[in-house]
N, C-alpha and C. Protein backbone atom coordinates (compact mmCIF):
# COMPACT_ATOMS: atom_id res chain seq x y z
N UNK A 1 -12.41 9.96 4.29
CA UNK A 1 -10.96 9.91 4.33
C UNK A 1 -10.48 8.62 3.65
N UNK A 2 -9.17 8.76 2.73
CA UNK A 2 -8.71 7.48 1.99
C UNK A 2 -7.95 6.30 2.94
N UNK A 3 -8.36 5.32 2.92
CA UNK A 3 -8.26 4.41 3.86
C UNK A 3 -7.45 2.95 2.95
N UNK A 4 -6.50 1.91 3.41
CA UNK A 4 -6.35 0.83 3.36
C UNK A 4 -6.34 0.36 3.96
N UNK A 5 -7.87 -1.07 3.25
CA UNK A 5 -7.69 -2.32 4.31
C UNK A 5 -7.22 -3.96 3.92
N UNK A 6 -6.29 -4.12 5.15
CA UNK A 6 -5.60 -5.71 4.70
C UNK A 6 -7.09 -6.73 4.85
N UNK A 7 -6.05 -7.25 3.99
CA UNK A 7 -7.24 -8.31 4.28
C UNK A 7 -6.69 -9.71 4.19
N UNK A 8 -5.63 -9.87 3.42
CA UNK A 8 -4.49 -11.18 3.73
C UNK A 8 -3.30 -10.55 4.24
N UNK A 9 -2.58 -11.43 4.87
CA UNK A 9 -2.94 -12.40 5.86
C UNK A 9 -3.82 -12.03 7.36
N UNK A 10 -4.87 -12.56 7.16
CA UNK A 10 -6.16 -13.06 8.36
C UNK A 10 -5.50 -11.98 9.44
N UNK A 11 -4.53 -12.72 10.22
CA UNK A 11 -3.86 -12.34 11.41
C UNK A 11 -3.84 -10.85 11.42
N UNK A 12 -3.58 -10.05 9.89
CA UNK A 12 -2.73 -8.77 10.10
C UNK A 12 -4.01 -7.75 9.53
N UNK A 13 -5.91 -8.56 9.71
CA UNK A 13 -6.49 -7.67 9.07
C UNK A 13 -6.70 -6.73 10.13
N UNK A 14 -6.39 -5.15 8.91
CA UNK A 14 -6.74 -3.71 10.08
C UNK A 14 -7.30 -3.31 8.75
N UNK A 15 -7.86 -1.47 8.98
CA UNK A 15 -8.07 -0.53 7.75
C UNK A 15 -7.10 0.61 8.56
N UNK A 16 -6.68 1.21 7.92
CA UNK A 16 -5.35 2.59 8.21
C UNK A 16 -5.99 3.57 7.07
N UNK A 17 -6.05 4.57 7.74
CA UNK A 17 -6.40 6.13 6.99
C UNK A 17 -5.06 6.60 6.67
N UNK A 18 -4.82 6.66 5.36
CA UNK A 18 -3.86 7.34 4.52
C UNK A 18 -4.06 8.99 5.16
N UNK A 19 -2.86 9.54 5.73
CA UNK A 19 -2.37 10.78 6.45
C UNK A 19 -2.24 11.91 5.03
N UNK A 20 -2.48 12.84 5.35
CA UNK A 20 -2.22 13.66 4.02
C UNK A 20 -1.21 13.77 3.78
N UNK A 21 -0.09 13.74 4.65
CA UNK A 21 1.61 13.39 4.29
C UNK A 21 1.68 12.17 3.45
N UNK A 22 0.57 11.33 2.80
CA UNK A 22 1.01 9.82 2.48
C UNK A 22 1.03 9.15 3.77
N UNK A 23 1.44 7.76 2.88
CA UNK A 23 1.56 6.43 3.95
C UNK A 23 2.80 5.50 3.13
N UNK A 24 3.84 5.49 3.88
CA UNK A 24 5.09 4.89 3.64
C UNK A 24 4.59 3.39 4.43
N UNK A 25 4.23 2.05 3.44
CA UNK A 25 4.49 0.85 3.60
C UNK A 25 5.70 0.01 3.62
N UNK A 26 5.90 -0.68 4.77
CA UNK A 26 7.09 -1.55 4.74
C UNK A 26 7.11 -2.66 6.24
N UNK A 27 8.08 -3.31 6.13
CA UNK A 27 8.88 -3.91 7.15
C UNK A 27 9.71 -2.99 8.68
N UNK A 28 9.83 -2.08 7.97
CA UNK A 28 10.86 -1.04 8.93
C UNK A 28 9.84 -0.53 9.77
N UNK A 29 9.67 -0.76 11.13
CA UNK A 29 8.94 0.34 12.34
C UNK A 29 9.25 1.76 12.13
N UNK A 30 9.76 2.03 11.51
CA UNK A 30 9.75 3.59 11.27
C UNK A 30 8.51 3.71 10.47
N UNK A 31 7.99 3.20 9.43
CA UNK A 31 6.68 2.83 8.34
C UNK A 31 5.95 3.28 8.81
N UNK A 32 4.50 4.07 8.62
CA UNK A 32 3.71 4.59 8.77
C UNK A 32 2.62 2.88 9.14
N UNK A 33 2.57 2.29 8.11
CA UNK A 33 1.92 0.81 7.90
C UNK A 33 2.89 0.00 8.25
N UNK A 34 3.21 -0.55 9.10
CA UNK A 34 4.35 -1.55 9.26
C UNK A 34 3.97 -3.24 9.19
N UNK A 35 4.60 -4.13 8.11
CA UNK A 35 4.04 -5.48 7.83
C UNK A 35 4.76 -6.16 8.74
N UNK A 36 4.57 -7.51 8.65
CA UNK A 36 5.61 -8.49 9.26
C UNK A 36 5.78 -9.57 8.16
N UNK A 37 5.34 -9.01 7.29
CA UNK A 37 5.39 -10.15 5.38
C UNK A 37 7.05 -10.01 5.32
N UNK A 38 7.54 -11.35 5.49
CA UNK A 38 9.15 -11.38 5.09
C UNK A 38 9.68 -11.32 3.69
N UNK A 39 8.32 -10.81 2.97
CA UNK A 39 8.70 -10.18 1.55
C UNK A 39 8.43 -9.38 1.04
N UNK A 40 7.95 -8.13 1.92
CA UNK A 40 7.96 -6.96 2.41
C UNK A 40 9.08 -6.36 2.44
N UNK A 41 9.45 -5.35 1.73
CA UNK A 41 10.94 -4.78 2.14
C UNK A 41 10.97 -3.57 3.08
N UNK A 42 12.30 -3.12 3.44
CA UNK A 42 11.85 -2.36 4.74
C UNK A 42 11.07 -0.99 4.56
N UNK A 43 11.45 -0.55 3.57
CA UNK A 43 10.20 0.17 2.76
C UNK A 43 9.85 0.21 1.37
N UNK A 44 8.90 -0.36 1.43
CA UNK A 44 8.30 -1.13 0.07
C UNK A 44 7.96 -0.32 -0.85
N UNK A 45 6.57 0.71 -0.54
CA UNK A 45 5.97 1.36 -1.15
C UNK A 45 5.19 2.81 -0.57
N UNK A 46 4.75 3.51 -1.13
CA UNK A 46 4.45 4.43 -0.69
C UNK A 46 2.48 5.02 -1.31
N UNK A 47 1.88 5.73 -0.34
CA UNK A 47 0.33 5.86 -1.03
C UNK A 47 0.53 7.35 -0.64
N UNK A 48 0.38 8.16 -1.84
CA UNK A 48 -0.03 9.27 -1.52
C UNK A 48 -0.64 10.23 -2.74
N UNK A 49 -0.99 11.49 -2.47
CA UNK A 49 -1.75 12.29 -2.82
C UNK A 49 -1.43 13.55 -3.94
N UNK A 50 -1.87 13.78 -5.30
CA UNK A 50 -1.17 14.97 -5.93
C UNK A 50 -2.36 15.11 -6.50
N UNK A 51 -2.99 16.59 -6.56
CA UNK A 51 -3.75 17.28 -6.31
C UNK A 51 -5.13 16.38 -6.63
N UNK A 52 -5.83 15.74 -5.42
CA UNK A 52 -6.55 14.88 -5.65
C UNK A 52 -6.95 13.39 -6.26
N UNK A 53 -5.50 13.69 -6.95
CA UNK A 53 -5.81 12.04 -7.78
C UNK A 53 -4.69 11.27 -6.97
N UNK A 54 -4.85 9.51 -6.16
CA UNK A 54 -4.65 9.05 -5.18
C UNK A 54 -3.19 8.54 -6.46
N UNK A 55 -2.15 8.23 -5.52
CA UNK A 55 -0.70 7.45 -6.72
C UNK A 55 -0.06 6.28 -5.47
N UNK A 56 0.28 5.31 -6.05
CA UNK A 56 1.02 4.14 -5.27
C UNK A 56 2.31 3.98 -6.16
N UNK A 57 3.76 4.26 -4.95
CA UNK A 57 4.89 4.14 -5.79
C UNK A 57 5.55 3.46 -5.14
N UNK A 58 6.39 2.48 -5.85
CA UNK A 58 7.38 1.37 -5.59
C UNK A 58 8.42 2.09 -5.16
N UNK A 59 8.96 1.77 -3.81
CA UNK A 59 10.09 2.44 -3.69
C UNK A 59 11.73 1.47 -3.84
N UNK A 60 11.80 0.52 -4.81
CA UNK A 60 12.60 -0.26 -5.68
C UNK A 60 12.67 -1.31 -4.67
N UNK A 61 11.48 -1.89 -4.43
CA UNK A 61 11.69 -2.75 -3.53
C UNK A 61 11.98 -4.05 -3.99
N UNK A 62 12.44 -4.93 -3.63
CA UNK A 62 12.86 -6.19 -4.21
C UNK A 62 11.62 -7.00 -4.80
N UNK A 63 10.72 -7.32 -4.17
CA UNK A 63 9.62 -8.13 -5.14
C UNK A 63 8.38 -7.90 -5.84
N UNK A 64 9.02 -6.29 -5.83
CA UNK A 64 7.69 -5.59 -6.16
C UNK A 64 6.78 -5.18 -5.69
N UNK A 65 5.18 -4.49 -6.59
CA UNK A 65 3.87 -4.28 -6.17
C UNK A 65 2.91 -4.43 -7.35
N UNK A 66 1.84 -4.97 -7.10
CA UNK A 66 0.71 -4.84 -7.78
C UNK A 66 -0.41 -4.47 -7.61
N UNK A 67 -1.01 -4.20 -8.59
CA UNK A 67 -2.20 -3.19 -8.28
C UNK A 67 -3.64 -3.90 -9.28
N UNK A 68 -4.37 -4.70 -8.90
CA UNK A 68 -4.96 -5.10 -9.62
C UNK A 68 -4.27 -6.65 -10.34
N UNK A 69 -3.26 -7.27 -10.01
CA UNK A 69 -2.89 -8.14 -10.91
C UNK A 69 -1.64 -7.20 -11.51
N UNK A 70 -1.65 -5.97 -12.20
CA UNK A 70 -0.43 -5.27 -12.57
C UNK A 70 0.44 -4.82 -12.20
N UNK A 71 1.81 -5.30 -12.25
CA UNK A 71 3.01 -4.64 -11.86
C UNK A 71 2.76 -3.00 -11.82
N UNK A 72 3.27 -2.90 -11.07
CA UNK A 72 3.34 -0.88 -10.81
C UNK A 72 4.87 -0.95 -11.09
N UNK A 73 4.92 0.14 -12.34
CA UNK A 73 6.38 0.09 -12.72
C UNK A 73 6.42 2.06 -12.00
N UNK A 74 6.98 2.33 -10.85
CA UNK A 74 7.33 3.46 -10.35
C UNK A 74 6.21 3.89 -9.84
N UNK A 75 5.46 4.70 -10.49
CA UNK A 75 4.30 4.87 -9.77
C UNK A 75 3.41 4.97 -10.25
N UNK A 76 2.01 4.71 -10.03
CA UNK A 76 0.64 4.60 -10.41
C UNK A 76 -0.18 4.99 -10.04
N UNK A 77 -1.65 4.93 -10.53
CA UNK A 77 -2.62 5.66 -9.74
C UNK A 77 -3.51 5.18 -9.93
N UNK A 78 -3.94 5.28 -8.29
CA UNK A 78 -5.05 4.41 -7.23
C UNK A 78 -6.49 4.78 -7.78
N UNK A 79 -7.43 3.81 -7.90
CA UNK A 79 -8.55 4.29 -7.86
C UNK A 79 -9.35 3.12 -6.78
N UNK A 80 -10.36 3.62 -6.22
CA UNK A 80 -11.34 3.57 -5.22
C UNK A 80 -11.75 1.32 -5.69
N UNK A 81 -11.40 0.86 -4.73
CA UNK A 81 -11.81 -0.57 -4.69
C UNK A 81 -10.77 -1.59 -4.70
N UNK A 82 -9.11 -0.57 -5.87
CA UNK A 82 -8.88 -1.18 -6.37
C UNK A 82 -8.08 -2.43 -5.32
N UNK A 83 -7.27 -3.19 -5.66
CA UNK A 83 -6.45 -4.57 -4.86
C UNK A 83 -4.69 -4.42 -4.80
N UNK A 84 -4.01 -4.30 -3.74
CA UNK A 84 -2.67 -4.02 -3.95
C UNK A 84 -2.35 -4.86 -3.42
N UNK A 85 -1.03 -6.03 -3.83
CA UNK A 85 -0.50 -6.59 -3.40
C UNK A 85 1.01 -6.92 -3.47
N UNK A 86 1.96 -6.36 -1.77
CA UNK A 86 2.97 -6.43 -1.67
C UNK A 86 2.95 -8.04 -0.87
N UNK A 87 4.57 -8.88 -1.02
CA UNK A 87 4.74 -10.32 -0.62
C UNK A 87 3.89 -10.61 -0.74
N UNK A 88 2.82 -11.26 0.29
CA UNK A 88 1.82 -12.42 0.32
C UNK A 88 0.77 -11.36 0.84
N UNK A 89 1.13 -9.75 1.50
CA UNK A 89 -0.17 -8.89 2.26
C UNK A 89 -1.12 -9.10 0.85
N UNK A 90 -2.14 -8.81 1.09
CA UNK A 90 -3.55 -7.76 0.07
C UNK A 90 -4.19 -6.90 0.68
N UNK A 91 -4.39 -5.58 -0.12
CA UNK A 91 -4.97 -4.90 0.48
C UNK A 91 -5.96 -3.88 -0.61
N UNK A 92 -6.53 -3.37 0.22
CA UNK A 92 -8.28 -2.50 -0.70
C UNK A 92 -7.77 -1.49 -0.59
N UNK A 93 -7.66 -0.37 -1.69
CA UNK A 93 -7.35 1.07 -1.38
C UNK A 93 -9.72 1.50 -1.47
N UNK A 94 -9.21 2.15 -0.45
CA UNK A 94 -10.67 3.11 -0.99
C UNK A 94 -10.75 4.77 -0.72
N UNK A 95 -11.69 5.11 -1.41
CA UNK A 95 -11.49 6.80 -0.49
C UNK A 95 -12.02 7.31 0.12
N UNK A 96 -13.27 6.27 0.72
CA UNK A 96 -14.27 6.43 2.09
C UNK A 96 -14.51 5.03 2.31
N UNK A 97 -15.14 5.17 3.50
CA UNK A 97 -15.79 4.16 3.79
C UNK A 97 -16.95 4.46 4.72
């Protein structure tokens, strides 16, 4: 099962299994992943699924996302190791573990 795990900041490391509905990242407790990064917007980004190939989309959040070092301009697609980073979080997409 496709999984993200934090890994900065220390305090907030978990791994979360991406739901086949996706996984809506943000600030907002409604969020599937909910941060406490105050540069985090209340919903940041989103991880989900079209017919097998994994996509991460910005949902126009104020400071962005990256994926590897690269801006994700709308949406992109995930592959297995890669590094996402919203505010100051980081996190590992993978598709097992």
């Amino acid at each position: 099962m496709p999984q993200i795990s934090i890994l900065y900041p220390e305090e907030d490391r978990r791994t979360v299994q991406i739901p086949d509905a996706g996984l809506l990242i943000g600030r907002e407790p409604s969020c599937d992943l909910c941060l406490t990064d105050e540069f985090v917007s209340a919903k940041h980004c989103k991880i989900f699924s079209e017919n097998g190939t994994f996509f991460l989309e910005d949902l126009g959040s104020t400071n962005g996302t990256t994926i590897d070092g690269m801006e994700v301009e709308e949406k992109s697609v995930l592959k297995e190791g890669q590094s996402i980073q919203i505010g100051i979080t980081v996190m590992k997409f993978h598709l097992s573990l």
